[in-house]
C-alpha atoms as a PDB file:
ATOM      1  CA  UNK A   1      37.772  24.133 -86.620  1.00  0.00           C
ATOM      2  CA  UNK A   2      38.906  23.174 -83.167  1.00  0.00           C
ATOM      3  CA  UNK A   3      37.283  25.789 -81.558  1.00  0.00           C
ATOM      4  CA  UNK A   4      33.916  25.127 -83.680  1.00  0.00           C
ATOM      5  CA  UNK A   5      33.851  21.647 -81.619  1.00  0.00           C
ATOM      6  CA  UNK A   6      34.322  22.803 -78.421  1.00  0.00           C
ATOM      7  CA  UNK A   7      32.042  25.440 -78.053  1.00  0.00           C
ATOM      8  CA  UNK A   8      29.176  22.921 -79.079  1.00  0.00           C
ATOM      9  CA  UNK A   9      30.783  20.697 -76.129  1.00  0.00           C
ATOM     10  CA  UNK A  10      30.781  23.355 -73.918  1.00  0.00           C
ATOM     11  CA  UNK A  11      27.348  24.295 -74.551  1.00  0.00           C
ATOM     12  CA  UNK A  12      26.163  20.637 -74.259  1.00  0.00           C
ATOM     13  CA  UNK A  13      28.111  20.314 -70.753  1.00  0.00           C
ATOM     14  CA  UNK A  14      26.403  23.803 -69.502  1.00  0.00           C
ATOM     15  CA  UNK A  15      23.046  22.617 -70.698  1.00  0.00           C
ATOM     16  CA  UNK A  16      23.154  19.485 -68.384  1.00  0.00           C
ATOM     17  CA  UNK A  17      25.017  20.880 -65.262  1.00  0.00           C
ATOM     18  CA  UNK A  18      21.882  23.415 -65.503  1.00  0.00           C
ATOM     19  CA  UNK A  19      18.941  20.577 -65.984  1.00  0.00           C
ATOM     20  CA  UNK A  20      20.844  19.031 -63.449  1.00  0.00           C
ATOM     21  CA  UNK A  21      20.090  21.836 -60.601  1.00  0.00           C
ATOM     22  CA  UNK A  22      17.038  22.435 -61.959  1.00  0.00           C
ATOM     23  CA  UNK A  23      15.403  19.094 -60.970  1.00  0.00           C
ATOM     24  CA  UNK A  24      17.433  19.029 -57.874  1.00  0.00           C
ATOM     25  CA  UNK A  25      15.538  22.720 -57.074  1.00  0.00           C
ATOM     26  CA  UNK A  26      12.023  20.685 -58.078  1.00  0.00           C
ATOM     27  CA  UNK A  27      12.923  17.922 -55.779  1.00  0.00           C
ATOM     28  CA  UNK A  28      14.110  20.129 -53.203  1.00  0.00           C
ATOM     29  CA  UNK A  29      11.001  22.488 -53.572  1.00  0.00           C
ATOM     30  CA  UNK A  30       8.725  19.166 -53.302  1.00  0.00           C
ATOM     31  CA  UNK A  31       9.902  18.066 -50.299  1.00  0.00           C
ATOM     32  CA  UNK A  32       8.231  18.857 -47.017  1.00  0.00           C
ATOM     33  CA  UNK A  33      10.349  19.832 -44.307  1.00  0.00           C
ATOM     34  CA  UNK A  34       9.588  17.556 -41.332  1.00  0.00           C
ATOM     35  CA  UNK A  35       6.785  18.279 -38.857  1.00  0.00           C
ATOM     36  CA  UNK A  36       8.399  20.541 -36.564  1.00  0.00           C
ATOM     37  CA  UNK A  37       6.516  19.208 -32.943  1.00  0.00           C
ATOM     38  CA  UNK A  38       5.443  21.461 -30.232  1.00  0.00           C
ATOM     39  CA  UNK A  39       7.399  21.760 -26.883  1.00  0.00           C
ATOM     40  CA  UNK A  40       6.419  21.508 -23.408  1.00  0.00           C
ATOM     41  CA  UNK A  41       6.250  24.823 -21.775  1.00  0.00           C
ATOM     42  CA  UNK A  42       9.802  23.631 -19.888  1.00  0.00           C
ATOM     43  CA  UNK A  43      11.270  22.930 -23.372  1.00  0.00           C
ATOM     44  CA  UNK A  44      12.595  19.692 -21.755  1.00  0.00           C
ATOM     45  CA  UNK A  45      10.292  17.056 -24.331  1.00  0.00           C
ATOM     46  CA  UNK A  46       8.117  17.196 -27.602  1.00  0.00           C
ATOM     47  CA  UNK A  47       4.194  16.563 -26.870  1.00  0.00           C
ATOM     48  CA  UNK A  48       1.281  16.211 -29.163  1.00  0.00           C
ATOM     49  CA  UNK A  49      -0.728  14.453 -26.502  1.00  0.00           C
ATOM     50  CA  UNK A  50      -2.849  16.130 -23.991  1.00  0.00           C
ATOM     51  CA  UNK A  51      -4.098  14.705 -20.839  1.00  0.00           C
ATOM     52  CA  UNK A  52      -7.713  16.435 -19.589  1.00  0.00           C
ATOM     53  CA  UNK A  53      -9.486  16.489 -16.584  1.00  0.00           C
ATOM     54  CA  UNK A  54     -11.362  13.203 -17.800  1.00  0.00           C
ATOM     55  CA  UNK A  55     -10.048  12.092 -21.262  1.00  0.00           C
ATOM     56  CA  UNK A  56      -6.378  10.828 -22.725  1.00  0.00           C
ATOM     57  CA  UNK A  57      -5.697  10.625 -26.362  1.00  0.00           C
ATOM     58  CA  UNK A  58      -9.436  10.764 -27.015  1.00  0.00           C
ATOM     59  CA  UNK A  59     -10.360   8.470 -24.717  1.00  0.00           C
ATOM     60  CA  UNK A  60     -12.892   9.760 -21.962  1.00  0.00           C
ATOM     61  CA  UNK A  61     -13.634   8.144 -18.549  1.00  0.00           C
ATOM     62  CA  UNK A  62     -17.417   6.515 -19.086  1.00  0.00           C
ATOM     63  CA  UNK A  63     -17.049   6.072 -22.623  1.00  0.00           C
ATOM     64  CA  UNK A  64     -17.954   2.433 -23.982  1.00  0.00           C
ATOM     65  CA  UNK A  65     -14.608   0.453 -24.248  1.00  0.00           C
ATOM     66  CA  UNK A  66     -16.757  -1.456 -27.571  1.00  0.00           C
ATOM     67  CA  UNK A  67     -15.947   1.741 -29.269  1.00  0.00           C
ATOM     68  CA  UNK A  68     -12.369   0.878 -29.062  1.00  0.00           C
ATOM     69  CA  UNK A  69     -12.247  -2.677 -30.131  1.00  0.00           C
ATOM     70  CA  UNK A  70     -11.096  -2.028 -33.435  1.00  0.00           C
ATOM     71  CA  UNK A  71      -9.488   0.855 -32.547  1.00  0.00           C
ATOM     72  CA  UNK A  72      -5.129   0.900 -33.772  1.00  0.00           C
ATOM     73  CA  UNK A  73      -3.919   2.541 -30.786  1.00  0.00           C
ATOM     74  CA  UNK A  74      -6.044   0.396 -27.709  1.00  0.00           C
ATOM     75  CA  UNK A  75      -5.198  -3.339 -27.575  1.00  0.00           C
ATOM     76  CA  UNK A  76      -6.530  -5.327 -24.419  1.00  0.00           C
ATOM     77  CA  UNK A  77      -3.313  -6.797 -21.946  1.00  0.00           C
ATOM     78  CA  UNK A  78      -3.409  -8.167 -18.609  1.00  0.00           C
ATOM     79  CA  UNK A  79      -1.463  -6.253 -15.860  1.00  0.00           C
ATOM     80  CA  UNK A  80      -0.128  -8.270 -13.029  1.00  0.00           C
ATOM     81  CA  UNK A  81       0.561  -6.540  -9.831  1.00  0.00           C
ATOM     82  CA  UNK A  82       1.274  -7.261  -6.273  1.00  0.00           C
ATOM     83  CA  UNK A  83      -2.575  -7.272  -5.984  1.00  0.00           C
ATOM     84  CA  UNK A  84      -3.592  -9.536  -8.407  1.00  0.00           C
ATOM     85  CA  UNK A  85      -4.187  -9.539 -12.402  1.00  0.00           C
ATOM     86  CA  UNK A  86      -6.197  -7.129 -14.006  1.00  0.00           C
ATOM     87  CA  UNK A  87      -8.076  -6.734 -17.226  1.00  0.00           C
ATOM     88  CA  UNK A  88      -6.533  -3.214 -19.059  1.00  0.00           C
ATOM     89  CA  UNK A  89      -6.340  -1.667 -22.783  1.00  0.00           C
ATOM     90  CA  UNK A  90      -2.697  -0.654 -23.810  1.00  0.00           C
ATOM     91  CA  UNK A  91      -3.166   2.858 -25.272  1.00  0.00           C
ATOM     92  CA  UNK A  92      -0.298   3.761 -28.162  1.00  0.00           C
ATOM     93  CA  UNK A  93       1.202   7.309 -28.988  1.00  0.00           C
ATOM     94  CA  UNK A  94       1.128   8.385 -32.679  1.00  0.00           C
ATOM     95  CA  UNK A  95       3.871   6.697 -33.179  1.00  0.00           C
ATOM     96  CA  UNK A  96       2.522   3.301 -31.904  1.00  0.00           C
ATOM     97  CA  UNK A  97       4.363   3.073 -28.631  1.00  0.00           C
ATOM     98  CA  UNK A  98       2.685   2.358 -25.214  1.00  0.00           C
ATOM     99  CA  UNK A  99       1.712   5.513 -24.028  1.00  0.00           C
ATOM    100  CA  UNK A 100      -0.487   4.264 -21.166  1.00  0.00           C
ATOM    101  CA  UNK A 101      -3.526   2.230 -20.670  1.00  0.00           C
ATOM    102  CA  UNK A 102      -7.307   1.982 -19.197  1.00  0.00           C
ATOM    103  CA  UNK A 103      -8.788   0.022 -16.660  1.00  0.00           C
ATOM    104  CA  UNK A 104     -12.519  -1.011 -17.190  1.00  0.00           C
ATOM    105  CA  UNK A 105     -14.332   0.538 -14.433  1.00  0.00           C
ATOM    106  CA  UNK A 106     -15.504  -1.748 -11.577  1.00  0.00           C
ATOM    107  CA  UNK A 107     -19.204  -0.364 -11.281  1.00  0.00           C
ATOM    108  CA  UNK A 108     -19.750  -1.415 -15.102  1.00  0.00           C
ATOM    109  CA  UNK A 109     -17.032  -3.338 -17.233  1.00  0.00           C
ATOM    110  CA  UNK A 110     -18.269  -2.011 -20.397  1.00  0.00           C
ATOM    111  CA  UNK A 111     -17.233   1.613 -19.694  1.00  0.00           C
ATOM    112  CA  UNK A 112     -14.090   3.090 -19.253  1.00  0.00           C
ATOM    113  CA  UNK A 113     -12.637   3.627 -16.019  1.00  0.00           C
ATOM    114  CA  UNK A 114      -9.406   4.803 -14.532  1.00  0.00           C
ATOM    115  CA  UNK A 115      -7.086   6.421 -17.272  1.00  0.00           C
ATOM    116  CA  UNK A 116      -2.737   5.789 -16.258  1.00  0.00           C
ATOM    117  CA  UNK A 117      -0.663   7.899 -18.662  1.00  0.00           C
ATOM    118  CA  UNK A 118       2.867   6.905 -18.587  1.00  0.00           C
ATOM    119  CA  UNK A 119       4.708   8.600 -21.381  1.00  0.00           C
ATOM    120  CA  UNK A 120       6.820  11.734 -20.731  1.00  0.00           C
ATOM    121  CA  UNK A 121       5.433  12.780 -24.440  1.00  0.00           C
ATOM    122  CA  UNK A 122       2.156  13.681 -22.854  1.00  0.00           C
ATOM    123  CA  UNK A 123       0.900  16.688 -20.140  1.00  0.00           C
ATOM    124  CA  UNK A 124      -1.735  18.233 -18.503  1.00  0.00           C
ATOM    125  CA  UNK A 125      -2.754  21.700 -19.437  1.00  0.00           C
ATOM    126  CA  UNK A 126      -0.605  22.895 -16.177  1.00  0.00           C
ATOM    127  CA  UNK A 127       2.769  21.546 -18.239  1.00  0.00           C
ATOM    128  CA  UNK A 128       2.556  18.658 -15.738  1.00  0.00           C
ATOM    129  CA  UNK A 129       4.052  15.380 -17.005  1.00  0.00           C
ATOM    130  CA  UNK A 130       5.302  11.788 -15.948  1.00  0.00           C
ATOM    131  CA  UNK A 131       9.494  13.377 -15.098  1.00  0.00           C
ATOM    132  CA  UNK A 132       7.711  16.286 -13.306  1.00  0.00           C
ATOM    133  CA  UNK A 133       8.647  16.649  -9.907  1.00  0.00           C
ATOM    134  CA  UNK A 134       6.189  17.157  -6.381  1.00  0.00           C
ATOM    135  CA  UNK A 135       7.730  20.460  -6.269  1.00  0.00           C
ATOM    136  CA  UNK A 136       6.100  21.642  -9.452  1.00  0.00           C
ATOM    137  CA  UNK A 137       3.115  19.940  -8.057  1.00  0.00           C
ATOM    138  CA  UNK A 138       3.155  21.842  -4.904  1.00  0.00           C
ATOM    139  CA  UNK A 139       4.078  24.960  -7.225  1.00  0.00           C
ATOM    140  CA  UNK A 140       0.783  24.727  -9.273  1.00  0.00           C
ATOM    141  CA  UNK A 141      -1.051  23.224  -6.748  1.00  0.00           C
ATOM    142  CA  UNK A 142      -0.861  23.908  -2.772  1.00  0.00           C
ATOM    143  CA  UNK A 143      -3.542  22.075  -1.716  1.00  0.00           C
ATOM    144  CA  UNK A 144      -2.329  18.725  -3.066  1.00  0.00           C
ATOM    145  CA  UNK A 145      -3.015  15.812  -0.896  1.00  0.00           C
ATOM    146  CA  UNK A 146      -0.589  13.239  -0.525  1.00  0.00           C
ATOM    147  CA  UNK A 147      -1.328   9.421   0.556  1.00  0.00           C
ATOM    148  CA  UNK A 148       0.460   6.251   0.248  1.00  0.00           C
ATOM    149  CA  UNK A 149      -0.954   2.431   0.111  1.00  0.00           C
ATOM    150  CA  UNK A 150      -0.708   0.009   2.178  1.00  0.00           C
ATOM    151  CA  UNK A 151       0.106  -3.051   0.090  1.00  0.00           C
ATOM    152  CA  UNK A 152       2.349  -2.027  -2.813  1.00  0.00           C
ATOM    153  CA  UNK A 153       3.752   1.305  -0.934  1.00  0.00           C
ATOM    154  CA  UNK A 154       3.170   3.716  -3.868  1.00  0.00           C
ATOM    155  CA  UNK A 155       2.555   6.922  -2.912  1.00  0.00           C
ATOM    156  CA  UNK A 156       0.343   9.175  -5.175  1.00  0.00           C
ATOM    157  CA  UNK A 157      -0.640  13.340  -5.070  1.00  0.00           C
ATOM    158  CA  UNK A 158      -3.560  13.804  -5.869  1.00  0.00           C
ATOM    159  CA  UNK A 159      -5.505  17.374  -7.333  1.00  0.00           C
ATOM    160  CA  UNK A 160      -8.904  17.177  -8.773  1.00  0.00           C
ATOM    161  CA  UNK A 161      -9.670  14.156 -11.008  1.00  0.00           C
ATOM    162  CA  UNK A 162      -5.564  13.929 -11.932  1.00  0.00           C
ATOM    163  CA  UNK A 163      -3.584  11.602  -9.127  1.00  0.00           C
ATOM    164  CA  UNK A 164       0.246  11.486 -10.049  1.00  0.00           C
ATOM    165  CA  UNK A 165       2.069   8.670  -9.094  1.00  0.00           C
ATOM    166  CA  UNK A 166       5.328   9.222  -7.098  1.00  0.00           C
ATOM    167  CA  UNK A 167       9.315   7.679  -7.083  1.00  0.00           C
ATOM    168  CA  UNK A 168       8.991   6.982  -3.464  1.00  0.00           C
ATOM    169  CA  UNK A 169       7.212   4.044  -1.854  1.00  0.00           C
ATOM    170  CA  UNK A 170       5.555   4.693   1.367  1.00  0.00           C
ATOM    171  CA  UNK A 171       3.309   1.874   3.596  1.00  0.00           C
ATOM    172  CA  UNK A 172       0.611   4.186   5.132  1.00  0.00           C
ATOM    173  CA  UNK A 173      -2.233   5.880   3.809  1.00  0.00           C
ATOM    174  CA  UNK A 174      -1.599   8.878   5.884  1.00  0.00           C
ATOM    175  CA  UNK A 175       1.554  10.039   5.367  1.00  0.00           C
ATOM    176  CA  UNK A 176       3.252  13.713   5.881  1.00  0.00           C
ATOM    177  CA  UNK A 177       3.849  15.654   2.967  1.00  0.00           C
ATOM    178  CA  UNK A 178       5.948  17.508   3.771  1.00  0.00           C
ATOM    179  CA  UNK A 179       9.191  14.625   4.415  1.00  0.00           C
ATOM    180  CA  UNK A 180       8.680  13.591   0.378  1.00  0.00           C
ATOM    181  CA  UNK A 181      11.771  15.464  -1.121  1.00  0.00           C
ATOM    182  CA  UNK A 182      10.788  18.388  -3.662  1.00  0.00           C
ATOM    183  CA  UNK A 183      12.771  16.563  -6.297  1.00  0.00           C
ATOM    184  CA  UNK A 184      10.859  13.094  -6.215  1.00  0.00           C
ATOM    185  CA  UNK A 185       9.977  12.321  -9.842  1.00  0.00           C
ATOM    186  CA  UNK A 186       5.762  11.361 -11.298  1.00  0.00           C
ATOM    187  CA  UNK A 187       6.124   8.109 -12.868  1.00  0.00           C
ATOM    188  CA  UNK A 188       2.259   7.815 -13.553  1.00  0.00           C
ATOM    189  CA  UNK A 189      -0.527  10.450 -13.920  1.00  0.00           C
ATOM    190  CA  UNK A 190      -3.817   8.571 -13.287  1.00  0.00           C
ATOM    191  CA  UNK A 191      -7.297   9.951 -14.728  1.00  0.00           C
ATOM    192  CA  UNK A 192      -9.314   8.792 -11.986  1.00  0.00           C
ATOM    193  CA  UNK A 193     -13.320   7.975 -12.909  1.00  0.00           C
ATOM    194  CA  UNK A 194     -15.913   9.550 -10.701  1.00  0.00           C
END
């Protein structure tokens, strides 16, 4: 009689440890693992933002800033630098942090001018990114010009329609190249407008 009892108990206690792995499997099997995101050809950051010749995160020099005004990711700011305050539109990542912003361009105030892409999470098609250093610049590209500003001393390279903005202030236009340490850091890659 005892044993009639406890093999119905048994049974009942099997049945349940069994359901219960069985929904944990369904659960499990539900799940998605995360999004897995793409390295930089370095492997040193994650990227799903591209910066072109003439457009950031969708955004293309010349388009109609209008088409932005209700736009998530591009809210309107004011930057205030050594040369005054300027009208710009914070640009967000995907995961609504500043990633950058626009300028409107000076010629027409409706369009889009200058692009500045500060986030390490984005780079150019050459792996360049804001962290890069002027060596890789030099690396990819030998012809790179190289002038400071007069004013606020930032020095940018410049290569094609991309300038990148450089860790080292220097107060003259024309500056030598070649003195700027291989190792000096881009803080800013600037989509200039034509």
């Amino acid at each position: 009689m005892k044993y009639l009892i406890t093999i119905p108990a048994i049974f009942l206690i099997a049945m349940q440890v069994l359901s219960c792995s069985a929904n944990n499997g369904e659960k499990n099997a539900n799940q998605q693992a995360p999004k897995e995101e793409p390295t930089m050809n370095n492997g040193s950051a994650h990227t799903e933002l591209s910066i072109s010749a003439n457009s950031f995160r969708g955004i293309t020099v010349g388009d109609n800033i209008s088409a932005y005004a209700k736009s998530d990711y591009v809210q309107q700011d004011t930057l205030k630098t050594g040369e005054g305050d300027f009208t710009v539109y914070t640009i967000k990542d995907f995961n609504n942090n500043p990633a950058g912003y626009f300028m409107p361009d000076p010629n027409n105030e409706s369009r889009v001018g200058d692009i500045t892409v500060q986030t390490q999470m984005a780079q150019t098609a050459e792996g360049i990114h804001v962290g890069s250093t002027l060596g890789e610049l030099r690396m990819r590209f030998p012809d790179i010009e190289v002038h400071g500003s007069e004013i606020e001393g930032r020095t940018y390279a410049r290569h094609d329609t991309l300038s990148y903005r450089l860790d080292v202030a220097l107060f003259s236009y024309d500056i030598d190249k070649s003195k700027i340490p291989a190792d000096t850091k881009i803080t800013e890659i600037i989509i200039n407008r034509q």
